[in-house]
PDB file of N, CA and C in Angstrom:
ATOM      1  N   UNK A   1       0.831  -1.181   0.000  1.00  0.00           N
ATOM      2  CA  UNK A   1       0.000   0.000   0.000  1.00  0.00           C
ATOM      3  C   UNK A   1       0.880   1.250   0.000  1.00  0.00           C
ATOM      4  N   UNK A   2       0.586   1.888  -0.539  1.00  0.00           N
ATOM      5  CA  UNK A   2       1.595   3.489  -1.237  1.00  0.00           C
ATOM      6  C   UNK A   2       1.247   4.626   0.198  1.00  0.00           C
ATOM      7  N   UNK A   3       2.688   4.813   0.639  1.00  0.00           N
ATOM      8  CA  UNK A   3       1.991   5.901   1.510  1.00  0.00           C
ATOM      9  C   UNK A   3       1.004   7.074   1.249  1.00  0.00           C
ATOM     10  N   UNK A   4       0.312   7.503   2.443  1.00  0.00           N
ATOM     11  CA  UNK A   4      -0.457   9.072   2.206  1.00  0.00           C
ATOM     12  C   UNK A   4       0.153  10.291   2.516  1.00  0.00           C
ATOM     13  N   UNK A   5       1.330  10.070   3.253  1.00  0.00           N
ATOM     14  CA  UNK A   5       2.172  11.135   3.515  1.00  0.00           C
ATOM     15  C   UNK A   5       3.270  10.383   3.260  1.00  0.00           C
ATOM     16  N   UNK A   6       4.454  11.935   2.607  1.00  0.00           N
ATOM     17  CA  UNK A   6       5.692  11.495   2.074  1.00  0.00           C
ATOM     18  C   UNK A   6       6.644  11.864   3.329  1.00  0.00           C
ATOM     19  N   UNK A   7       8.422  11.212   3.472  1.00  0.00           N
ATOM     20  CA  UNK A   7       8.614  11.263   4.985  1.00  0.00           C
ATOM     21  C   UNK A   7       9.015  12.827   5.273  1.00  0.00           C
ATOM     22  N   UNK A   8       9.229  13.121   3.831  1.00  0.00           N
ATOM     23  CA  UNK A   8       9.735  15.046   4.189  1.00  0.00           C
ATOM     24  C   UNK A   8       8.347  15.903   5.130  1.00  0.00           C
ATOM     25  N   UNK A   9       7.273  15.405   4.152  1.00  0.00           N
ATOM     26  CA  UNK A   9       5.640  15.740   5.286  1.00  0.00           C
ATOM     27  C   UNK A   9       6.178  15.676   6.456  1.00  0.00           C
ATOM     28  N   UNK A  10       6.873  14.420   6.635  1.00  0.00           N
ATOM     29  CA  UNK A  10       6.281  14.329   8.472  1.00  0.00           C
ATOM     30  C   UNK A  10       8.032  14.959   9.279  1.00  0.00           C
ATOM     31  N   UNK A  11       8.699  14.901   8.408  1.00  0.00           N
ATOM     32  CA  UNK A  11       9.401  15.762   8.605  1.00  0.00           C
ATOM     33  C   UNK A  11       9.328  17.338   9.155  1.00  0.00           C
ATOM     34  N   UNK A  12       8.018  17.989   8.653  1.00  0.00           N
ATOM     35  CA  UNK A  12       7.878  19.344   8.329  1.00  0.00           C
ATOM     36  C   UNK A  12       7.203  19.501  10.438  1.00  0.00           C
ATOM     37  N   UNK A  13       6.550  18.122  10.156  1.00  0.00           N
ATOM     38  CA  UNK A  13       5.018  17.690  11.289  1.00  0.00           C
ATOM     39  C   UNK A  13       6.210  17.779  12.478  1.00  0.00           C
ATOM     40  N   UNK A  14       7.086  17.342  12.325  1.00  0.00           N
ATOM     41  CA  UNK A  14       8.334  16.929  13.253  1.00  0.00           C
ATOM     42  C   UNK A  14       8.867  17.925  13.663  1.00  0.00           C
ATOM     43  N   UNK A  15       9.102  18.931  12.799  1.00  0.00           N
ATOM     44  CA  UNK A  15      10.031  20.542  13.211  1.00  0.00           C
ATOM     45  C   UNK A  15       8.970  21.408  13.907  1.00  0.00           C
ATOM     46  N   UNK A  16       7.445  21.151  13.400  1.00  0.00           N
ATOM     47  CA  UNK A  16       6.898  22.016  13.731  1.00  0.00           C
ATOM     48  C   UNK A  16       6.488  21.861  15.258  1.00  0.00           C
ATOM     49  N   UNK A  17       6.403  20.193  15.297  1.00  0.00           N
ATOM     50  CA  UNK A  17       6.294  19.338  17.110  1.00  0.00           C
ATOM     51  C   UNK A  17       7.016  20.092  18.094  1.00  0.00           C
ATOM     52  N   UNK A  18       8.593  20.355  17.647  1.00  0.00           N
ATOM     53  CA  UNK A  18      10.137  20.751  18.226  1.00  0.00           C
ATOM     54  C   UNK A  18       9.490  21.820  18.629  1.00  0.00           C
ATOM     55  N   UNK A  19       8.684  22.933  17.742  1.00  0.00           N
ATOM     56  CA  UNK A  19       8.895  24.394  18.127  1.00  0.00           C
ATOM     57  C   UNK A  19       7.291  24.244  19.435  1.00  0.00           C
ATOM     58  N   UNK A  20       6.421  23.369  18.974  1.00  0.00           N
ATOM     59  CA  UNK A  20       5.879  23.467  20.054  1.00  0.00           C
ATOM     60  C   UNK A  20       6.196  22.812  21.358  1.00  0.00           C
ATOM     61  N   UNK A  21       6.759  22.207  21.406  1.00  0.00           N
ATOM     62  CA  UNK A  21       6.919  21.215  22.667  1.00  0.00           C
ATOM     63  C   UNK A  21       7.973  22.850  23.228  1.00  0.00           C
ATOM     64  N   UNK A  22       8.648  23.288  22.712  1.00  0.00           N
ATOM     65  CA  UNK A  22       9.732  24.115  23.005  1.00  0.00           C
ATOM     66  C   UNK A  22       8.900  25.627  23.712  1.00  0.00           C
ATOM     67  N   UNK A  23       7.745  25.734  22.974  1.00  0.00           N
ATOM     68  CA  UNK A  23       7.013  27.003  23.328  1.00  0.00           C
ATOM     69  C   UNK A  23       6.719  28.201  22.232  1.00  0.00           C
ATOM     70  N   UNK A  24       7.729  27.634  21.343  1.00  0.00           N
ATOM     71  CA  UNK A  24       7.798  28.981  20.201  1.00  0.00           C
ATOM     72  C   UNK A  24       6.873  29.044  18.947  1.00  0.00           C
ATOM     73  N   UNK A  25       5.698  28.240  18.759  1.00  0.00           N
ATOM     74  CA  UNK A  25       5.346  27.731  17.657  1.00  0.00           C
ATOM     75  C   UNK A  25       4.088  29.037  17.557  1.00  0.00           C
ATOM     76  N   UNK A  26       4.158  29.400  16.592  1.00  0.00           N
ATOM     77  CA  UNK A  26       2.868  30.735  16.831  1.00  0.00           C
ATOM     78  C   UNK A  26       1.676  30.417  15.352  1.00  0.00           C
ATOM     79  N   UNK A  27       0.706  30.881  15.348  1.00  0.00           N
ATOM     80  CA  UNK A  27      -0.302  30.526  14.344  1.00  0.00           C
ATOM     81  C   UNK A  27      -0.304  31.488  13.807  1.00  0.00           C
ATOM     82  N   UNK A  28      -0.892  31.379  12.545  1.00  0.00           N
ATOM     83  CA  UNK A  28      -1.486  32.916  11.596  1.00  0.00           C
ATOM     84  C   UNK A  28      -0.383  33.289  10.733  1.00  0.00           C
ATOM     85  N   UNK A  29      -0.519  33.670   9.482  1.00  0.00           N
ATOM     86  CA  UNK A  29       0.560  34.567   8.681  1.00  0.00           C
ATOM     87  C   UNK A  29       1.426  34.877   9.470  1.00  0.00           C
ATOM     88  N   UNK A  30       2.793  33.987   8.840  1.00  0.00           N
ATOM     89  CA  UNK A  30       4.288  34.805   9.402  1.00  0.00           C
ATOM     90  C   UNK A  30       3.659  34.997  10.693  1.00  0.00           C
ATOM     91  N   UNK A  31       3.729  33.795  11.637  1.00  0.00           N
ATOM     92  CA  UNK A  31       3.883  33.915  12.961  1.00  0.00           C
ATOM     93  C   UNK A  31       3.407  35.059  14.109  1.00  0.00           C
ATOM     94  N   UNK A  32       2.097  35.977  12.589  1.00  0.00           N
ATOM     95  CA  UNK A  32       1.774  36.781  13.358  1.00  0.00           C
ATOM     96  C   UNK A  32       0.232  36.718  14.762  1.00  0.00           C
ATOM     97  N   UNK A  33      -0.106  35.353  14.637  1.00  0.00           N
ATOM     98  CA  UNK A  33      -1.367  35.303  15.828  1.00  0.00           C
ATOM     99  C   UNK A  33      -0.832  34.553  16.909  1.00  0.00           C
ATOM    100  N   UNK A  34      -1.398  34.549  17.684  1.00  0.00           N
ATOM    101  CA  UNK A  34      -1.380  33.832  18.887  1.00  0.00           C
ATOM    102  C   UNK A  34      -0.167  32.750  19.223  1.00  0.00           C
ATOM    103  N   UNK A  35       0.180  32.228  20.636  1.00  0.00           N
ATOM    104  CA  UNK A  35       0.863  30.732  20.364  1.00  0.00           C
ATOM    105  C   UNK A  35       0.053  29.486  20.244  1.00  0.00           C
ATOM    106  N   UNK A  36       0.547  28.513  19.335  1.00  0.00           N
ATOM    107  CA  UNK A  36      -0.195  27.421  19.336  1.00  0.00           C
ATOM    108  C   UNK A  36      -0.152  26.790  20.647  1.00  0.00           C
ATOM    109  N   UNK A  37      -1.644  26.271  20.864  1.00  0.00           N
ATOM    110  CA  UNK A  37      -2.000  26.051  22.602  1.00  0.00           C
ATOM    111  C   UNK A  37      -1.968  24.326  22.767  1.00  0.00           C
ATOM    112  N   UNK A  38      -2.107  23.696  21.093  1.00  0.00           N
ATOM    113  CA  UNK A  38      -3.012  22.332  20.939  1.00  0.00           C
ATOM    114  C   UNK A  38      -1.911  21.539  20.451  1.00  0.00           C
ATOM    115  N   UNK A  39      -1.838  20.477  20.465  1.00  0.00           N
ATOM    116  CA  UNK A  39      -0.853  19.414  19.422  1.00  0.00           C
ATOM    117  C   UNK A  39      -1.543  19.292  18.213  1.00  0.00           C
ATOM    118  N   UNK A  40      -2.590  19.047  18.257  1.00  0.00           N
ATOM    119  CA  UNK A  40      -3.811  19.132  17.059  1.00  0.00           C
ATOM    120  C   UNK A  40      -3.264  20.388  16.025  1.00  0.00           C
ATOM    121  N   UNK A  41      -3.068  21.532  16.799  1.00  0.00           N
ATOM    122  CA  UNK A  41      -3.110  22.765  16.114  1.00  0.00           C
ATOM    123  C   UNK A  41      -1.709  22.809  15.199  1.00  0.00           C
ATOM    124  N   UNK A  42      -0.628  21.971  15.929  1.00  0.00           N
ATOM    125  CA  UNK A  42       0.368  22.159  15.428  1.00  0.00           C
ATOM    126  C   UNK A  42       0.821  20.987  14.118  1.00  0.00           C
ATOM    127  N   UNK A  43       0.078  20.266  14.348  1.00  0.00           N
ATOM    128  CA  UNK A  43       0.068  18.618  13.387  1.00  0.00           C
ATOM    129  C   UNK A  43      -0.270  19.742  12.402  1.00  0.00           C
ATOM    130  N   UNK A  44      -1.650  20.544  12.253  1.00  0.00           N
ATOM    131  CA  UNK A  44      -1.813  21.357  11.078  1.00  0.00           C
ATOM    132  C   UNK A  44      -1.108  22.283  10.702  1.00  0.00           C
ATOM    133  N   UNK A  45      -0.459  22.592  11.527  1.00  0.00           N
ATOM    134  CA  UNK A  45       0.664  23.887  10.691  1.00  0.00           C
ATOM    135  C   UNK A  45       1.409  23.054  10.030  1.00  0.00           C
ATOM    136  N   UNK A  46       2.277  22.194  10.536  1.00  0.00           N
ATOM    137  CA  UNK A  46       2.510  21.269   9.842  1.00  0.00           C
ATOM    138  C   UNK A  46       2.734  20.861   8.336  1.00  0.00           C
ATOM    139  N   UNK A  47       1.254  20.436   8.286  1.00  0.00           N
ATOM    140  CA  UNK A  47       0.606  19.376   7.172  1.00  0.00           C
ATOM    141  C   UNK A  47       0.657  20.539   6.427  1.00  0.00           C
ATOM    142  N   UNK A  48       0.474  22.066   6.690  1.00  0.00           N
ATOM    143  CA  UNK A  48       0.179  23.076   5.942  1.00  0.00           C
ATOM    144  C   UNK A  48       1.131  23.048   5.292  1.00  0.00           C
ATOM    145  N   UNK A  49       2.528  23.713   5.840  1.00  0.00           N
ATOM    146  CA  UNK A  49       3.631  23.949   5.404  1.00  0.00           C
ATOM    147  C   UNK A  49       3.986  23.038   4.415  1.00  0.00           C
ATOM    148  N   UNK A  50       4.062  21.752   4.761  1.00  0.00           N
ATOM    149  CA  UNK A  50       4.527  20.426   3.978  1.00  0.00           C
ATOM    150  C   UNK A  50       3.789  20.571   2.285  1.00  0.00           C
ATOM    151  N   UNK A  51       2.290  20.998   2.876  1.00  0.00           N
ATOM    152  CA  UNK A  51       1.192  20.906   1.246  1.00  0.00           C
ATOM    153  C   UNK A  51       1.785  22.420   0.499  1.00  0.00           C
ATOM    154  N   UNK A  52       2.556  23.836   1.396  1.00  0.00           N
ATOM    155  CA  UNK A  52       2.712  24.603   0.909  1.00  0.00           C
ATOM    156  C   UNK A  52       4.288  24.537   0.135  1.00  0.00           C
ATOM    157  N   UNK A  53       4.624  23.290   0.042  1.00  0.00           N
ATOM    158  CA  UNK A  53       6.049  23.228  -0.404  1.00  0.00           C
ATOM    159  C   UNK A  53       5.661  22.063  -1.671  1.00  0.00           C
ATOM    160  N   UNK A  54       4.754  21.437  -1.779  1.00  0.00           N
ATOM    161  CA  UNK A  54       4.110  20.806  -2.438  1.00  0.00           C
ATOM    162  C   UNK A  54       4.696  19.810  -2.279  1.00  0.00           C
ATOM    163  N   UNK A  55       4.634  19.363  -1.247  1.00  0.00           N
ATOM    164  CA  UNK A  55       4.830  17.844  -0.479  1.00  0.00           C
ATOM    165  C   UNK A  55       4.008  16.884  -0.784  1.00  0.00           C
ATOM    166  N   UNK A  56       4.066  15.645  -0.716  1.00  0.00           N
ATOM    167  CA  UNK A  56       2.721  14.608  -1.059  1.00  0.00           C
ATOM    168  C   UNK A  56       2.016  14.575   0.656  1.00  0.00           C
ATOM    169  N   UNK A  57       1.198  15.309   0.657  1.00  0.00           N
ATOM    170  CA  UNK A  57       0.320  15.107   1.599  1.00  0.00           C
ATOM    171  C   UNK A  57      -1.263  15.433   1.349  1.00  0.00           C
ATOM    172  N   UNK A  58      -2.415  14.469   1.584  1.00  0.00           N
ATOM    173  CA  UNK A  58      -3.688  14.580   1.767  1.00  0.00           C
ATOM    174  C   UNK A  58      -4.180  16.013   1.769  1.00  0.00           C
ATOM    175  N   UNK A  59      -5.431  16.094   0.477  1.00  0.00           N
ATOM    176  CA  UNK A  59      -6.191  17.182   0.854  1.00  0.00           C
ATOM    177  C   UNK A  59      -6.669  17.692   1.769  1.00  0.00           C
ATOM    178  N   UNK A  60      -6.672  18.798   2.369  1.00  0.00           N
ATOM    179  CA  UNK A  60      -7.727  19.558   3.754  1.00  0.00           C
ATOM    180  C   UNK A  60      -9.151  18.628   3.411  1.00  0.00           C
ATOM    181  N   UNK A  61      -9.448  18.300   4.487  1.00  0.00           N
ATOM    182  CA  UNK A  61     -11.066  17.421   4.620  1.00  0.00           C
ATOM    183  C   UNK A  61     -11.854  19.119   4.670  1.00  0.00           C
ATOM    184  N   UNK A  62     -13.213  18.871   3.467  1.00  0.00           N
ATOM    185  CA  UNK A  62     -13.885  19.364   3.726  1.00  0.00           C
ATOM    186  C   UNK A  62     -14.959  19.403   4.185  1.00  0.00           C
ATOM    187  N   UNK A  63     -15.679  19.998   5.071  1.00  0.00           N
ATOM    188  CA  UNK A  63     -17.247  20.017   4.906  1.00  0.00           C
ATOM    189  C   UNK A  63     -18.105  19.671   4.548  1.00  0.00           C
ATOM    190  N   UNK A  64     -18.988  18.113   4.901  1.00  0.00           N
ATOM    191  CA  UNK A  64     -20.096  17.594   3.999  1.00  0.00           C
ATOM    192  C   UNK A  64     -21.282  18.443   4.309  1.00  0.00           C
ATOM    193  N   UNK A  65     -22.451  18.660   3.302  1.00  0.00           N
ATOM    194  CA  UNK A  65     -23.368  19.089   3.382  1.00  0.00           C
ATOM    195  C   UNK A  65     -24.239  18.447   3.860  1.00  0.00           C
ATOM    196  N   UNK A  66     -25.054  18.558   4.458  1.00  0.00           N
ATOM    197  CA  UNK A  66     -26.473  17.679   4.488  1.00  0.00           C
ATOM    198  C   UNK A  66     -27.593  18.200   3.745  1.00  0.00           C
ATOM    199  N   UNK A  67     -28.160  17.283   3.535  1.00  0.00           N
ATOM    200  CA  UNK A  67     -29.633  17.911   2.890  1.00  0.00           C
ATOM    201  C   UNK A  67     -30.655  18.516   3.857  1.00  0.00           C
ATOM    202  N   UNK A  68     -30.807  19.456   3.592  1.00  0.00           N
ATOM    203  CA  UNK A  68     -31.781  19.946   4.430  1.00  0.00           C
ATOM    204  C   UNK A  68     -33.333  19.793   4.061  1.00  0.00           C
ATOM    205  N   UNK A  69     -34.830  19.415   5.086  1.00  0.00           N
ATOM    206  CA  UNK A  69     -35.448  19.015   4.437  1.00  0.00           C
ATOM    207  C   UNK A  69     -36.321  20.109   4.412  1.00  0.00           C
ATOM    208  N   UNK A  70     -37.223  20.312   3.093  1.00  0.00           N
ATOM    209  CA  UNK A  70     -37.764  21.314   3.074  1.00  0.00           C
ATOM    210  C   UNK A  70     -39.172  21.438   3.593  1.00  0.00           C
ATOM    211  N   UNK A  71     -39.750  22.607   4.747  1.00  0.00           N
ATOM    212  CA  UNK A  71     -41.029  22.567   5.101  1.00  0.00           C
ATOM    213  C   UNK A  71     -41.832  23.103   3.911  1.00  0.00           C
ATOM    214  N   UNK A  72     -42.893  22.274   3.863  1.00  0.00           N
ATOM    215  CA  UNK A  72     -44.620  22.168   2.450  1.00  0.00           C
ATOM    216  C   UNK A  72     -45.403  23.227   2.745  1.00  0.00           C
ATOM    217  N   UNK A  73     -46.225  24.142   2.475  1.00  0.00           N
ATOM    218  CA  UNK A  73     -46.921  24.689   3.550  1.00  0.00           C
ATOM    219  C   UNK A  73     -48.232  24.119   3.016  1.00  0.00           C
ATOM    220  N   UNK A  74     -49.278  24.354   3.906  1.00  0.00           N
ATOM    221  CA  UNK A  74     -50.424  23.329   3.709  1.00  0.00           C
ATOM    222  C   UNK A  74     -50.827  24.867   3.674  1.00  0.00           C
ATOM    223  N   UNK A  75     -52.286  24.713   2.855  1.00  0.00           N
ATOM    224  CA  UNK A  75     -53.354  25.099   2.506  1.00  0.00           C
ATOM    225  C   UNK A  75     -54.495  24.910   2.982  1.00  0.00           C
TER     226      UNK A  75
END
């Protein structure tokens, strides 16, 4: 079975781990928001960076829709 992430990806997942475990890892454009608070948060900076270097890594999951059902109006 062919990997879903390539090892430079988890490479990227790995540096970005370092800066959080360390304290320095910040969110938002060029490190300009907040510090990352989550491990979650930082797996995605991550995966970001890795897809922004055009790494083989998995699309962002999007949003399924549901159908919404529509009210009839009675007469």
């Amino acid at each position: 079975m062919a990997r879903k992430y390539s090892k430079s990806a988890g490479d990227d997942v790995e540096k970005e781990m370092k800066r959080y475990n360390k304290g320095t890892a910040k969110s938002g454009p060029g490190g300009k928001g907040g510090k990352v608070k989550s491990r979650k948060q930082a797996i995605a900076i991550g995966l970001s960076e890795a897809r922004a270097k055009g790494k083989k890594v998995p699309k962002k999951a999007t949003k399924k829709k549901t159908a919404k059902k529509r009210k009839t109006k009675k007469s």
